[in-house]
PDB file of N, CA and C in Angstrom:
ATOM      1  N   UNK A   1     170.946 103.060  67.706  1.00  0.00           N
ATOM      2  CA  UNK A   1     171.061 101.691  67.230  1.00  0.00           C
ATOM      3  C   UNK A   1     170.560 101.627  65.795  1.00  0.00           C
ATOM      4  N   UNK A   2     171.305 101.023  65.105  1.00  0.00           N
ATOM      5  CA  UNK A   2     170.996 100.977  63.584  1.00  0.00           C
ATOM      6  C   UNK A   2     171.092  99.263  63.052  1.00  0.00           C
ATOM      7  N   UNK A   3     170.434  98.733  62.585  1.00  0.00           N
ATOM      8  CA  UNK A   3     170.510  96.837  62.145  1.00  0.00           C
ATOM      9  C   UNK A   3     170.101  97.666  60.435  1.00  0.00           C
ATOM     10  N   UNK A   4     170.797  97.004  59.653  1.00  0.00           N
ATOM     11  CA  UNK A   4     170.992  97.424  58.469  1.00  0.00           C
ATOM     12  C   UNK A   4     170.994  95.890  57.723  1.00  0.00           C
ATOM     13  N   UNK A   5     169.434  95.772  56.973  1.00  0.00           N
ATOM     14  CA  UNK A   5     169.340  94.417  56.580  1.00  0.00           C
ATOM     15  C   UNK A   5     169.373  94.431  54.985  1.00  0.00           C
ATOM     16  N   UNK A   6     170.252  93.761  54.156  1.00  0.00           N
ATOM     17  CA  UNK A   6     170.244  93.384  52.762  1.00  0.00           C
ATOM     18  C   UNK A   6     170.457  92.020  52.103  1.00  0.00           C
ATOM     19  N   UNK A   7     170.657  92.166  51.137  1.00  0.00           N
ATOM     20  CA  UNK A   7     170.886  90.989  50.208  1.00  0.00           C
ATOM     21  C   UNK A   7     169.570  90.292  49.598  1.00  0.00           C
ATOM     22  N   UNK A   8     168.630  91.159  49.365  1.00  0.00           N
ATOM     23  CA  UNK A   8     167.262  90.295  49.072  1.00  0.00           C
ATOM     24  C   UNK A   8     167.058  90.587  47.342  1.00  0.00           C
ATOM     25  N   UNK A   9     166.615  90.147  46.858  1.00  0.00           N
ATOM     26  CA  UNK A   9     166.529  90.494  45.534  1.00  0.00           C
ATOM     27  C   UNK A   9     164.743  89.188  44.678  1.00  0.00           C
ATOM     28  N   UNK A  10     165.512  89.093  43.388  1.00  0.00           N
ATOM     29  CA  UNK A  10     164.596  88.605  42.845  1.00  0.00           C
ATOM     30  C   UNK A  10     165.534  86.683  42.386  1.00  0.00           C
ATOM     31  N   UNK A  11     165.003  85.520  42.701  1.00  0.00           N
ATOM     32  CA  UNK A  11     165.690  84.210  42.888  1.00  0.00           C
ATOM     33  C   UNK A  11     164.358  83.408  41.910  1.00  0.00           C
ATOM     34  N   UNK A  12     164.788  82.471  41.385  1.00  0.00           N
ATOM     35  CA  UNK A  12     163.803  81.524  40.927  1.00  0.00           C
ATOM     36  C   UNK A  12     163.716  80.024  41.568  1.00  0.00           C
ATOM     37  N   UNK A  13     162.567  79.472  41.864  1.00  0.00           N
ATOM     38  CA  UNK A  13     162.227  78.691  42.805  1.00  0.00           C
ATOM     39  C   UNK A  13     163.552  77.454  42.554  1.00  0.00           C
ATOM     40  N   UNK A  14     164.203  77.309  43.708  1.00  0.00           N
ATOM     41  CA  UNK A  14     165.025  76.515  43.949  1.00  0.00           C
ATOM     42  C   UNK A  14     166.521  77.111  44.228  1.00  0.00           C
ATOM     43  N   UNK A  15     166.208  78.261  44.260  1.00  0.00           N
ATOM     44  CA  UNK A  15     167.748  79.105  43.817  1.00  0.00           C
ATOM     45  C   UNK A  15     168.322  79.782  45.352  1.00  0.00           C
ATOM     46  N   UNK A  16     168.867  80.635  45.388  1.00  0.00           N
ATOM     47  CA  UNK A  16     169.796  80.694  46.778  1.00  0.00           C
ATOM     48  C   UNK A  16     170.029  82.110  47.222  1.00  0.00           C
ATOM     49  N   UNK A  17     169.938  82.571  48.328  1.00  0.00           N
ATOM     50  CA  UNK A  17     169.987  83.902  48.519  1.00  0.00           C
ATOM     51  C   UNK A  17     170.823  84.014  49.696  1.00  0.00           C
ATOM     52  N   UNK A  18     171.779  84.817  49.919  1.00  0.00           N
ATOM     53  CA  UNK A  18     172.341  85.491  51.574  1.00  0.00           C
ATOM     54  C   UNK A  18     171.746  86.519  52.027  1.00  0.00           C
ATOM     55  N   UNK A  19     170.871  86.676  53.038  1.00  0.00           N
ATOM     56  CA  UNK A  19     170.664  87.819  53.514  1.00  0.00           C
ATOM     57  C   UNK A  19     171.846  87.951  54.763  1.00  0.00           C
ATOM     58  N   UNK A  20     171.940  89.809  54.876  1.00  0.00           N
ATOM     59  CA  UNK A  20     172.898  90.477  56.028  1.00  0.00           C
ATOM     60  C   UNK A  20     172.506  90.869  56.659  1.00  0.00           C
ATOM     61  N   UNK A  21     172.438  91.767  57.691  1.00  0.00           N
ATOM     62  CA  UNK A  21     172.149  92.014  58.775  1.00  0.00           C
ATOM     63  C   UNK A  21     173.276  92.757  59.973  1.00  0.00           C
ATOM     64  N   UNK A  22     173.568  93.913  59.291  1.00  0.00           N
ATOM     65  CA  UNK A  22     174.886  94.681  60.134  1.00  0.00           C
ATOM     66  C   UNK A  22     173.887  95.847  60.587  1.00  0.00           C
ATOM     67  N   UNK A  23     174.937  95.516  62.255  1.00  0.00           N
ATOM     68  CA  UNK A  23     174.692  96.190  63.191  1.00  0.00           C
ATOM     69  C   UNK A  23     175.563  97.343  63.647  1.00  0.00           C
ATOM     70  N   UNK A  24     174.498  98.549  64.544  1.00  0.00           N
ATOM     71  CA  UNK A  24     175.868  99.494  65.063  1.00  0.00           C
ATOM     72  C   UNK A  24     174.781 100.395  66.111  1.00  0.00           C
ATOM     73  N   UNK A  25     175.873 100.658  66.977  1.00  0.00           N
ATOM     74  CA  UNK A  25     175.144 101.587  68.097  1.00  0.00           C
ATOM     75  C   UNK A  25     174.673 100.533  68.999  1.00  0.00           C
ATOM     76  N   UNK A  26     174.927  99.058  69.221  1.00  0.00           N
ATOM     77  CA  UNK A  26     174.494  98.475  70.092  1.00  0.00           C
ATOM     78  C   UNK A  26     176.100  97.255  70.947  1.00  0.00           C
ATOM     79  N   UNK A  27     175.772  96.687  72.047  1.00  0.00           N
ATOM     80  CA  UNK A  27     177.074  95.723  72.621  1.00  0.00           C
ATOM     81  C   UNK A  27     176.167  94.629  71.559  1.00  0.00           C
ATOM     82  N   UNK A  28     176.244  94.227  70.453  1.00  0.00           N
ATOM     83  CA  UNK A  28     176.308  93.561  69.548  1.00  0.00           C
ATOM     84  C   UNK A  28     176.198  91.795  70.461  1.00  0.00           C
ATOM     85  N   UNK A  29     177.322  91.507  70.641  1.00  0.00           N
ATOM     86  CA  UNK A  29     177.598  89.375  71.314  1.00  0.00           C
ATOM     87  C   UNK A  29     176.825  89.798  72.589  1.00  0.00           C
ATOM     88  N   UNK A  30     175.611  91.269  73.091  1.00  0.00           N
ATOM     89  CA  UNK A  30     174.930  90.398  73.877  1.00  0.00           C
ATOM     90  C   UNK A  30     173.587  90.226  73.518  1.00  0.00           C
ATOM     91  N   UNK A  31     173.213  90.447  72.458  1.00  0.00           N
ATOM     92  CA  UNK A  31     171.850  90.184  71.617  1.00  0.00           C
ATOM     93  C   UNK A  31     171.643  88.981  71.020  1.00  0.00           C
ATOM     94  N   UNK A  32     170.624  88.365  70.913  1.00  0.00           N
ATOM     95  CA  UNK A  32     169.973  87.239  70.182  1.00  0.00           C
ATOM     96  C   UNK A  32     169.788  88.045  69.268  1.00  0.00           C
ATOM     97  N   UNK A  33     169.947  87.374  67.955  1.00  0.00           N
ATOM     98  CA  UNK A  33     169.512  88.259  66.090  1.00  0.00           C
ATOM     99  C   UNK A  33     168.648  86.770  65.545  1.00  0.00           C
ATOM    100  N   UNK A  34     167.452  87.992  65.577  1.00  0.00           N
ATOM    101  CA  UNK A  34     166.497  86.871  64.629  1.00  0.00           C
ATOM    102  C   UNK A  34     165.922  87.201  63.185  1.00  0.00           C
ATOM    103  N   UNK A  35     165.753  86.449  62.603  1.00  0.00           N
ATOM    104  CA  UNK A  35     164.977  87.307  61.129  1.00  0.00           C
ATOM    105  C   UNK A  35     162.985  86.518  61.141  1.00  0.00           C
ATOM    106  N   UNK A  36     162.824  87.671  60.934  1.00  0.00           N
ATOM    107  CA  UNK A  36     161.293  87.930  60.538  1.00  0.00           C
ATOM    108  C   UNK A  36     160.789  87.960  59.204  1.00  0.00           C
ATOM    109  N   UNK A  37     159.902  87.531  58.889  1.00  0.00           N
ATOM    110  CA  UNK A  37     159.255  87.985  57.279  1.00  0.00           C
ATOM    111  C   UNK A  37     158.344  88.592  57.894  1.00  0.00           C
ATOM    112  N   UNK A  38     157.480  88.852  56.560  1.00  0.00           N
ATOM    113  CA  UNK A  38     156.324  89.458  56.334  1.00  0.00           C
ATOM    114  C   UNK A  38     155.824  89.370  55.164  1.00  0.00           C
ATOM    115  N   UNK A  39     154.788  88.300  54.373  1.00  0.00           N
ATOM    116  CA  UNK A  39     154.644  87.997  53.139  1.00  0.00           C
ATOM    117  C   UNK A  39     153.533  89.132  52.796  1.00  0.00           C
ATOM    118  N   UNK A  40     153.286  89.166  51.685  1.00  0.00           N
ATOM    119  CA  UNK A  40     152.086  90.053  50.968  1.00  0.00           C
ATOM    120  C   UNK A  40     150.681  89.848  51.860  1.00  0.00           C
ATOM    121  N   UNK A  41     150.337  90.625  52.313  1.00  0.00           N
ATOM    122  CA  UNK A  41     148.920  90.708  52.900  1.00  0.00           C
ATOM    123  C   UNK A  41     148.712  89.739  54.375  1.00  0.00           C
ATOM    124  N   UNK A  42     149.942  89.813  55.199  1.00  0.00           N
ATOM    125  CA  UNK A  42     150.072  88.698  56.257  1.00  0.00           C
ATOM    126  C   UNK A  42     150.756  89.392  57.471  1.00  0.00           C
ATOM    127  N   UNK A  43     151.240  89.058  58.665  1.00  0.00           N
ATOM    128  CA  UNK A  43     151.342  89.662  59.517  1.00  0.00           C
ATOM    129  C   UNK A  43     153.010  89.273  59.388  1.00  0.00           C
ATOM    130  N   UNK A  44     153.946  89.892  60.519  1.00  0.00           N
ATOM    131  CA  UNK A  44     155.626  89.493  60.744  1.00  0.00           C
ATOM    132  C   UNK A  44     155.410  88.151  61.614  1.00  0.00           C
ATOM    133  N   UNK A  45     156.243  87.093  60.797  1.00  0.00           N
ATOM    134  CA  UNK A  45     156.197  85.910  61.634  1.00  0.00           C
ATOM    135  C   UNK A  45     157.696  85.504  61.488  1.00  0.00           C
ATOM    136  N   UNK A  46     158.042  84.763  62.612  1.00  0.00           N
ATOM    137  CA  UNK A  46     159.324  84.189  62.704  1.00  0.00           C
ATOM    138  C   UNK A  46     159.838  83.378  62.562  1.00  0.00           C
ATOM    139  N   UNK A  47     161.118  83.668  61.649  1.00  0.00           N
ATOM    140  CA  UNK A  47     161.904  82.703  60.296  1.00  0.00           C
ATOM    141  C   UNK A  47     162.962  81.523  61.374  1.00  0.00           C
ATOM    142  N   UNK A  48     164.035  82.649  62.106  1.00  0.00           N
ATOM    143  CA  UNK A  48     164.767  82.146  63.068  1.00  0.00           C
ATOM    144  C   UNK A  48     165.513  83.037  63.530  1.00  0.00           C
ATOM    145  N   UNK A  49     165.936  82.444  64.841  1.00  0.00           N
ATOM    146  CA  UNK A  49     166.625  83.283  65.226  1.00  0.00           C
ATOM    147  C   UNK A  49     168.497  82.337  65.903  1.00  0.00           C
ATOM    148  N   UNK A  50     169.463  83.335  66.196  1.00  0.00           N
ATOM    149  CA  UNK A  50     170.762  82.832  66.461  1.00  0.00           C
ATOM    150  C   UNK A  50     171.037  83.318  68.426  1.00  0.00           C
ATOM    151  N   UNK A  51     171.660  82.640  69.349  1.00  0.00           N
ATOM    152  CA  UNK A  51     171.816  83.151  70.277  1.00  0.00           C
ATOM    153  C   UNK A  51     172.910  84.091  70.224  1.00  0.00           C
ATOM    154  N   UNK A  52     173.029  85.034  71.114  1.00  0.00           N
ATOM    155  CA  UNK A  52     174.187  85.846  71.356  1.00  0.00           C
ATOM    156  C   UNK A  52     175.856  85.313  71.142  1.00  0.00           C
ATOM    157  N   UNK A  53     176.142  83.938  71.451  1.00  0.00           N
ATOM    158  CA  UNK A  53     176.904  83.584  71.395  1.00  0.00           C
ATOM    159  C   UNK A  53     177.037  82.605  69.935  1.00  0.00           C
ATOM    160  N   UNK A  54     176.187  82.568  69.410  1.00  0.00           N
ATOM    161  CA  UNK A  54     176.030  81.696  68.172  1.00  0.00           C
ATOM    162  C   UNK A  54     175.803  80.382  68.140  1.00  0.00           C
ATOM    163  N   UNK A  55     175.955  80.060  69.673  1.00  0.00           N
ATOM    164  CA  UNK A  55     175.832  78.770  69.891  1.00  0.00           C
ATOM    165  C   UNK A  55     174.822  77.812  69.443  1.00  0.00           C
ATOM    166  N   UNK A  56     173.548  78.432  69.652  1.00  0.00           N
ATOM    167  CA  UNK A  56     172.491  78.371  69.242  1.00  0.00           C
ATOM    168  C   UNK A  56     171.079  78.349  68.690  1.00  0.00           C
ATOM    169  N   UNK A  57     170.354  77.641  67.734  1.00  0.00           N
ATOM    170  CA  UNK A  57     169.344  77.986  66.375  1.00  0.00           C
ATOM    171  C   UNK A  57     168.781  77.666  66.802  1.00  0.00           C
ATOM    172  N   UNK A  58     167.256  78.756  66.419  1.00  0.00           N
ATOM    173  CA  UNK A  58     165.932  77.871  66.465  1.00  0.00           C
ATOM    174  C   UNK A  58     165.290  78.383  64.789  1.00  0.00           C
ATOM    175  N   UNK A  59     164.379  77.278  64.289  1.00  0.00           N
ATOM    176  CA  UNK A  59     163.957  77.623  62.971  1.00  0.00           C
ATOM    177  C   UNK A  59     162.270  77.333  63.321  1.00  0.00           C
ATOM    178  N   UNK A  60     161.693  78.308  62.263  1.00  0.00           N
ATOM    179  CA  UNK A  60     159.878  77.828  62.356  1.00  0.00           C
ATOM    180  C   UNK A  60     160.333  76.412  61.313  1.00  0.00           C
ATOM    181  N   UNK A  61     159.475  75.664  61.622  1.00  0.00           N
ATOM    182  CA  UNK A  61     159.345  74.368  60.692  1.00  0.00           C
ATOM    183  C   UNK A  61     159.757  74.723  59.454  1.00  0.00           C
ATOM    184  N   UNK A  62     158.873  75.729  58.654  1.00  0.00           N
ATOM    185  CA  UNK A  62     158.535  75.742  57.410  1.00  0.00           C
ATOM    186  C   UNK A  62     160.168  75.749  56.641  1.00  0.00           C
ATOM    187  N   UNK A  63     161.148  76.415  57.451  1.00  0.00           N
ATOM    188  CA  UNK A  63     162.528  76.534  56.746  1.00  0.00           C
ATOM    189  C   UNK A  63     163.467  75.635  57.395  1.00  0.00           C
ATOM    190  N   UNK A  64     162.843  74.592  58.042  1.00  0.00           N
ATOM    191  CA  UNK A  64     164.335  73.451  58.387  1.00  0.00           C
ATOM    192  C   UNK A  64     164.585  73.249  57.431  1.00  0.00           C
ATOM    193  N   UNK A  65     166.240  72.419  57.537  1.00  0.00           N
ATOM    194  CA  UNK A  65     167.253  72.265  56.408  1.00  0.00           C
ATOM    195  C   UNK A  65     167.193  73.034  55.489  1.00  0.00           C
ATOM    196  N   UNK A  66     166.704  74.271  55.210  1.00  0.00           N
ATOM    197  CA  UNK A  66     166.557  74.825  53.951  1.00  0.00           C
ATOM    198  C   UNK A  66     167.129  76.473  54.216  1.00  0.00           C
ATOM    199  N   UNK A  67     167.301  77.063  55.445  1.00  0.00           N
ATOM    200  CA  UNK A  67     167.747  78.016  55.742  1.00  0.00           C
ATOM    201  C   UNK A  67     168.700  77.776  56.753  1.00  0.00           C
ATOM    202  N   UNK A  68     169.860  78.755  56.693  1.00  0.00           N
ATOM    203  CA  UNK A  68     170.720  78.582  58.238  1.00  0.00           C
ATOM    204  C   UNK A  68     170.890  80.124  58.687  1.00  0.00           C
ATOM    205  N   UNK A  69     170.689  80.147  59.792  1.00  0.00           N
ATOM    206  CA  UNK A  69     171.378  81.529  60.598  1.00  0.00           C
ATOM    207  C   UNK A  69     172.462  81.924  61.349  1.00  0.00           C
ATOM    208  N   UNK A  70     173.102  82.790  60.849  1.00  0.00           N
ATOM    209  CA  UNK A  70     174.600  82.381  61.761  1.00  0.00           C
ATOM    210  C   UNK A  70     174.869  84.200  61.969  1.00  0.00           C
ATOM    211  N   UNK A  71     176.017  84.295  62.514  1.00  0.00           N
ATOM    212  CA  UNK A  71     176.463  85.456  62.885  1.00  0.00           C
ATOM    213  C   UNK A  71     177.562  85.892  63.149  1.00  0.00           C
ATOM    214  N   UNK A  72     178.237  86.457  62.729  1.00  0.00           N
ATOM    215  CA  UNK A  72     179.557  86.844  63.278  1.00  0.00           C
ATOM    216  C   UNK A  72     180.035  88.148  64.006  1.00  0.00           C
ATOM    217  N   UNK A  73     179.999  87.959  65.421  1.00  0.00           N
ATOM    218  CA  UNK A  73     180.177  89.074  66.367  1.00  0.00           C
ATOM    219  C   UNK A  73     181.608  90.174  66.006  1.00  0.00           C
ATOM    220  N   UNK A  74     182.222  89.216  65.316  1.00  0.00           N
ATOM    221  CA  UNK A  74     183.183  90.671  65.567  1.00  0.00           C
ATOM    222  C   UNK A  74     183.278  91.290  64.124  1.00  0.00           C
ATOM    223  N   UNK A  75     182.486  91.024  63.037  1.00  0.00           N
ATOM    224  CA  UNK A  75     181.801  91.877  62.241  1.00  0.00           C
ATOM    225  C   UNK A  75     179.859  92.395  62.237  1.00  0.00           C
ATOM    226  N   UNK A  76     179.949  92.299  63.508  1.00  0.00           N
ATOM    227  CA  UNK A  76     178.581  92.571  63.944  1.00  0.00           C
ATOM    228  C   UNK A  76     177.476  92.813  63.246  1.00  0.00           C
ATOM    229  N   UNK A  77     177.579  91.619  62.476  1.00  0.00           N
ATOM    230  CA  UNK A  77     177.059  90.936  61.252  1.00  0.00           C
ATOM    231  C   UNK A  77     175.943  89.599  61.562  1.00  0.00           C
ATOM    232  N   UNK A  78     174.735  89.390  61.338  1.00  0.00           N
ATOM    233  CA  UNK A  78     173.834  88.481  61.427  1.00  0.00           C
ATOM    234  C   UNK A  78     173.878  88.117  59.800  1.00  0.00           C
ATOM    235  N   UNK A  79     173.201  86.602  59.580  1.00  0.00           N
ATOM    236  CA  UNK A  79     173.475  86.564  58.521  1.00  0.00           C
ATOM    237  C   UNK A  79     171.986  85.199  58.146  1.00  0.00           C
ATOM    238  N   UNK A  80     171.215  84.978  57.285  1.00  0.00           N
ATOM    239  CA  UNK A  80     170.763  84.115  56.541  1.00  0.00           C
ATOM    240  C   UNK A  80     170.679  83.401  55.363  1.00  0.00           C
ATOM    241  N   UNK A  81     171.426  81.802  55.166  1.00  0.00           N
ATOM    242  CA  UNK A  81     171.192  81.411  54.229  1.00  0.00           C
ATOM    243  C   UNK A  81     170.138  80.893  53.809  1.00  0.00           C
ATOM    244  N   UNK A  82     169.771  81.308  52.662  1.00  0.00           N
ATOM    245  CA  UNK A  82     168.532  80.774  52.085  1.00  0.00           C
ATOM    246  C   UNK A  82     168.517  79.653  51.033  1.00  0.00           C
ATOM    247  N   UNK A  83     168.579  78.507  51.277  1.00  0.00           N
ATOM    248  CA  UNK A  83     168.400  77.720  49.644  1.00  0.00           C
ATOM    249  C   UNK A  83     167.393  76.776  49.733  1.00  0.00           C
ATOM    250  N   UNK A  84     167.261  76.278  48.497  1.00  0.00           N
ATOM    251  CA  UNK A  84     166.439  75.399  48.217  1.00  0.00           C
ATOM    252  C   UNK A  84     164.987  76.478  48.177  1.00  0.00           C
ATOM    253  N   UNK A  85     164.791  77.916  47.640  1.00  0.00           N
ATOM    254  CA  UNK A  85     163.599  79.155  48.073  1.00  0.00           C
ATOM    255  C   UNK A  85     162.679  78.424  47.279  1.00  0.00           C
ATOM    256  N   UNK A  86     161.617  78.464  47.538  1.00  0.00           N
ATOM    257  CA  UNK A  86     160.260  78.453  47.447  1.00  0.00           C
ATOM    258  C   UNK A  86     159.269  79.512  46.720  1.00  0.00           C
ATOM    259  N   UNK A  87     158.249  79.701  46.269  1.00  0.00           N
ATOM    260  CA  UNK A  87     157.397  80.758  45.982  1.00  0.00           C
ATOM    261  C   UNK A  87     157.007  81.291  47.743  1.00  0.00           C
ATOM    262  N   UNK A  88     156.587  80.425  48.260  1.00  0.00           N
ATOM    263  CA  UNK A  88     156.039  80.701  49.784  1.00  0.00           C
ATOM    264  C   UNK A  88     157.280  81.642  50.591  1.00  0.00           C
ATOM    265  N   UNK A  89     158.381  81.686  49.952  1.00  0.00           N
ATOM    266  CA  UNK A  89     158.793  82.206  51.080  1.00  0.00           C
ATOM    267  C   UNK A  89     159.310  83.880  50.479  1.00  0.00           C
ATOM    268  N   UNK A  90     158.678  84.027  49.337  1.00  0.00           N
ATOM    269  CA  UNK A  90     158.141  85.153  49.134  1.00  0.00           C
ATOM    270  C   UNK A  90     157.713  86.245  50.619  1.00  0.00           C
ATOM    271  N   UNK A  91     158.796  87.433  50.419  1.00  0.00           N
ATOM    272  CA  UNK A  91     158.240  88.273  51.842  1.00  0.00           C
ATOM    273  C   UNK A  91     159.639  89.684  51.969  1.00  0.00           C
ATOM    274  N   UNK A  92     158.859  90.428  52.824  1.00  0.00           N
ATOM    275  CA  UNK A  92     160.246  91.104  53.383  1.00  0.00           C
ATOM    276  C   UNK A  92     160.397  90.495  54.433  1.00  0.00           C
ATOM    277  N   UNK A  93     161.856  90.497  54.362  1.00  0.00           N
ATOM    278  CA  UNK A  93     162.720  89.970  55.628  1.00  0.00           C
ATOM    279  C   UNK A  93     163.004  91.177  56.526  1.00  0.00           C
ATOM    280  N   UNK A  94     162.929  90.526  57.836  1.00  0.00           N
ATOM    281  CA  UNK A  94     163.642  92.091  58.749  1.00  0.00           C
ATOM    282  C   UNK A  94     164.468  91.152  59.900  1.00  0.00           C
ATOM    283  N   UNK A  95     165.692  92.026  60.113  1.00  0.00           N
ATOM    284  CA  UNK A  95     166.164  91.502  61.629  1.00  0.00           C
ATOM    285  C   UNK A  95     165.591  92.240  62.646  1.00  0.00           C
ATOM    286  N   UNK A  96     166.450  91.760  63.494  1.00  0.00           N
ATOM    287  CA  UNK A  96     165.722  91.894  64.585  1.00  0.00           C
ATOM    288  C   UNK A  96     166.589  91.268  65.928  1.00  0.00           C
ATOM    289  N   UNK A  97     166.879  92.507  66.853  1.00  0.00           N
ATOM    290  CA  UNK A  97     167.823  92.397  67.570  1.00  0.00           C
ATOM    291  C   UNK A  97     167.564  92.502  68.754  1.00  0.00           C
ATOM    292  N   UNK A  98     167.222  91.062  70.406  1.00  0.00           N
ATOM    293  CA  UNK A  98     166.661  90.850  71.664  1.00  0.00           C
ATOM    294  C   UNK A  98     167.421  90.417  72.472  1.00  0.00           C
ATOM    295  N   UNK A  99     167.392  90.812  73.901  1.00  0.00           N
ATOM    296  CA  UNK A  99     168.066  90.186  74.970  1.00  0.00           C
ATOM    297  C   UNK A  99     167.217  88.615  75.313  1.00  0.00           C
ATOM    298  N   UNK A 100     166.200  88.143  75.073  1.00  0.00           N
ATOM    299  CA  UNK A 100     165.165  86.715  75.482  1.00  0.00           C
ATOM    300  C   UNK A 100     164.962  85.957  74.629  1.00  0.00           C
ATOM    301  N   UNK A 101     165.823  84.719  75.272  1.00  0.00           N
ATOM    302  CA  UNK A 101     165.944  83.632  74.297  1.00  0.00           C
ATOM    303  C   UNK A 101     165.117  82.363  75.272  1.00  0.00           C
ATOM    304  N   UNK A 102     164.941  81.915  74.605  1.00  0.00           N
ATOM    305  CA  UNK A 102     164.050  81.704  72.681  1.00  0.00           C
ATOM    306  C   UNK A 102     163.315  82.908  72.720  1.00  0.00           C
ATOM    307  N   UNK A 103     162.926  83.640  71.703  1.00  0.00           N
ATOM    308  CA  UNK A 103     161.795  84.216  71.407  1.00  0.00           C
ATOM    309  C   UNK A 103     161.636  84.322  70.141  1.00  0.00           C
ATOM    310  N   UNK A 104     160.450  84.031  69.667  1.00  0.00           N
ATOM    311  CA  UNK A 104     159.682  83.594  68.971  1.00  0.00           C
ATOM    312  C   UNK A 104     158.698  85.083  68.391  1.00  0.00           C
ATOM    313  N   UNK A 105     158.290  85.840  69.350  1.00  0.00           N
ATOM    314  CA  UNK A 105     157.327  86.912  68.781  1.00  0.00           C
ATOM    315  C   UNK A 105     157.968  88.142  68.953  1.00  0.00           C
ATOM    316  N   UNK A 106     157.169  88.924  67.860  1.00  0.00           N
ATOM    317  CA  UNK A 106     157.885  90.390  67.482  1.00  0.00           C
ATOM    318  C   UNK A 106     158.335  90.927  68.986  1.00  0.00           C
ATOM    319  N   UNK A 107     157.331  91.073  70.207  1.00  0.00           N
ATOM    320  CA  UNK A 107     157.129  91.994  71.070  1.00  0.00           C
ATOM    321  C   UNK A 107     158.732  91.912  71.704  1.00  0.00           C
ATOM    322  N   UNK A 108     159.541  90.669  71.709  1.00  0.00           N
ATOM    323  CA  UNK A 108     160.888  90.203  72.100  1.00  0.00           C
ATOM    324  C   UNK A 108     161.737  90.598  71.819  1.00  0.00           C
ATOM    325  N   UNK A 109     161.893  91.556  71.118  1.00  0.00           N
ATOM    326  CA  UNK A 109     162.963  92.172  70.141  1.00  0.00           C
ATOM    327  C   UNK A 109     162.677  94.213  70.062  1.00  0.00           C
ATOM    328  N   UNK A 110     164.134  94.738  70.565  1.00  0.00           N
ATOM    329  CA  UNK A 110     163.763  96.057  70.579  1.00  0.00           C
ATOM    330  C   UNK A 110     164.364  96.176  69.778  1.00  0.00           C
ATOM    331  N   UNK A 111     164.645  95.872  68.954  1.00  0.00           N
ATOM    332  CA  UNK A 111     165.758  97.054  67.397  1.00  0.00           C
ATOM    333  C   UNK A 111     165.563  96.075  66.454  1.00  0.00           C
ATOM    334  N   UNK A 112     165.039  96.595  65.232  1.00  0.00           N
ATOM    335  CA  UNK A 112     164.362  96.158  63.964  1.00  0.00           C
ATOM    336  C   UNK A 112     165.124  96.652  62.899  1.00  0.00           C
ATOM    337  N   UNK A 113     165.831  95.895  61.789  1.00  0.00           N
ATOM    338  CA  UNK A 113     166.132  96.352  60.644  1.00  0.00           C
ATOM    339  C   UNK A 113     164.695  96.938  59.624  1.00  0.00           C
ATOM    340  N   UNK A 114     165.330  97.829  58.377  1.00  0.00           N
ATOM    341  CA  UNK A 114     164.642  98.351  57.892  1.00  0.00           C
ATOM    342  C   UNK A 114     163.510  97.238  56.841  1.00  0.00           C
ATOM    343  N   UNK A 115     164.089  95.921  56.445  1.00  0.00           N
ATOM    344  CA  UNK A 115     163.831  94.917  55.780  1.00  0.00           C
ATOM    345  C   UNK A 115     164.021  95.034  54.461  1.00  0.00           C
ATOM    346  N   UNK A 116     164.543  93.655  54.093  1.00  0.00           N
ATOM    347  CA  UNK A 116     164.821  93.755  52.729  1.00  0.00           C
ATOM    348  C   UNK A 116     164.052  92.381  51.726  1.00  0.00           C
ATOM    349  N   UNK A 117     163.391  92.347  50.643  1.00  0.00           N
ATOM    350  CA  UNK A 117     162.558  92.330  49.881  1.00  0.00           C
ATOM    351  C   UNK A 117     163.180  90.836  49.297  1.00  0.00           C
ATOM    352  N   UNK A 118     162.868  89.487  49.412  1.00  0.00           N
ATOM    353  CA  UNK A 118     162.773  88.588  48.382  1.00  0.00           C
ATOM    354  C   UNK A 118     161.460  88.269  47.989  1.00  0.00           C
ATOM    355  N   UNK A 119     161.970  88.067  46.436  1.00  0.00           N
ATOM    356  CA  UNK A 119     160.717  87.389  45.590  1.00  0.00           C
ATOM    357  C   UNK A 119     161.621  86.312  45.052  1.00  0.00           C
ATOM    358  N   UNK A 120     160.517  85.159  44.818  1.00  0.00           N
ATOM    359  CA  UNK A 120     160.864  83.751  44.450  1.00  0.00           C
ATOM    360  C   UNK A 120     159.626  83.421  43.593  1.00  0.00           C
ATOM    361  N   UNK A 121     160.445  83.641  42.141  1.00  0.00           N
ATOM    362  CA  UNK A 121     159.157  83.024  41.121  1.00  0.00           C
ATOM    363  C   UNK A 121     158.823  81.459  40.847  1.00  0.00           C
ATOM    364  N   UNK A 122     158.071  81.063  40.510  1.00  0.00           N
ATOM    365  CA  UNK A 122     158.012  79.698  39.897  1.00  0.00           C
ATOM    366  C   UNK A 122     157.948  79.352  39.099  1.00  0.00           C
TER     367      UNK A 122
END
């Protein structure tokens, strides 16, 4: 199983990012895909995640209306929009690929992308 996460770079506060999230080696539409950060000197906490079927989002507070998660199964592709970025949301991002929905904490999720890196200056 391989989750192959990009699109992170360097954005200035207010500006817009796509992160990806392609998958392989797994039945892909039966996983929940969630994304995780991990800011400078802080533990992996959870951004959001999409159900298997796409049907349905859950977001931590901090990124309502301001991020969306979506996915497209038959490019076995997870995906995050980011706008309206912040300095705070400064972090590596990682996916993160589970059969238990809702879940909310790392332990829920067996296949982890490698993570990929936004910074958001101010």
């Amino acid at each position: 199983v391989q989750l192959q996460a990009s699109g992170g770079g360097l954005v200035q506060t207010g500006g817009s990012l796509r992160l990806s999230c392609g998958a392989s080696g797994l039945d892909f539409s039966r996983y929940h895909m969630a994304w995780f950060r991990r800011a400078p000197g802080k533990g992996r906490k959870f951004v959001a995640v999409v159900s298997s079927s796409g049907g349905s989002t859950t977001y931590v507070d901090s990124v309502k209306g301001r991020f969306t998660i979506s996915r497209d199964n038959a490019k076995t592709t997870a995906y995050l929009q980011m706008n309206s970025l912040k300095p705070e949301d400064t972090a590596v991002y990682y996916c993160a690929a589970g059969l238990r929905w809702p879940a909310h904490t790392t332990n829920n999720y067996a296949y982890w992308g490698q993570g990929t890196l936004v910074t958001v200056s101010s």
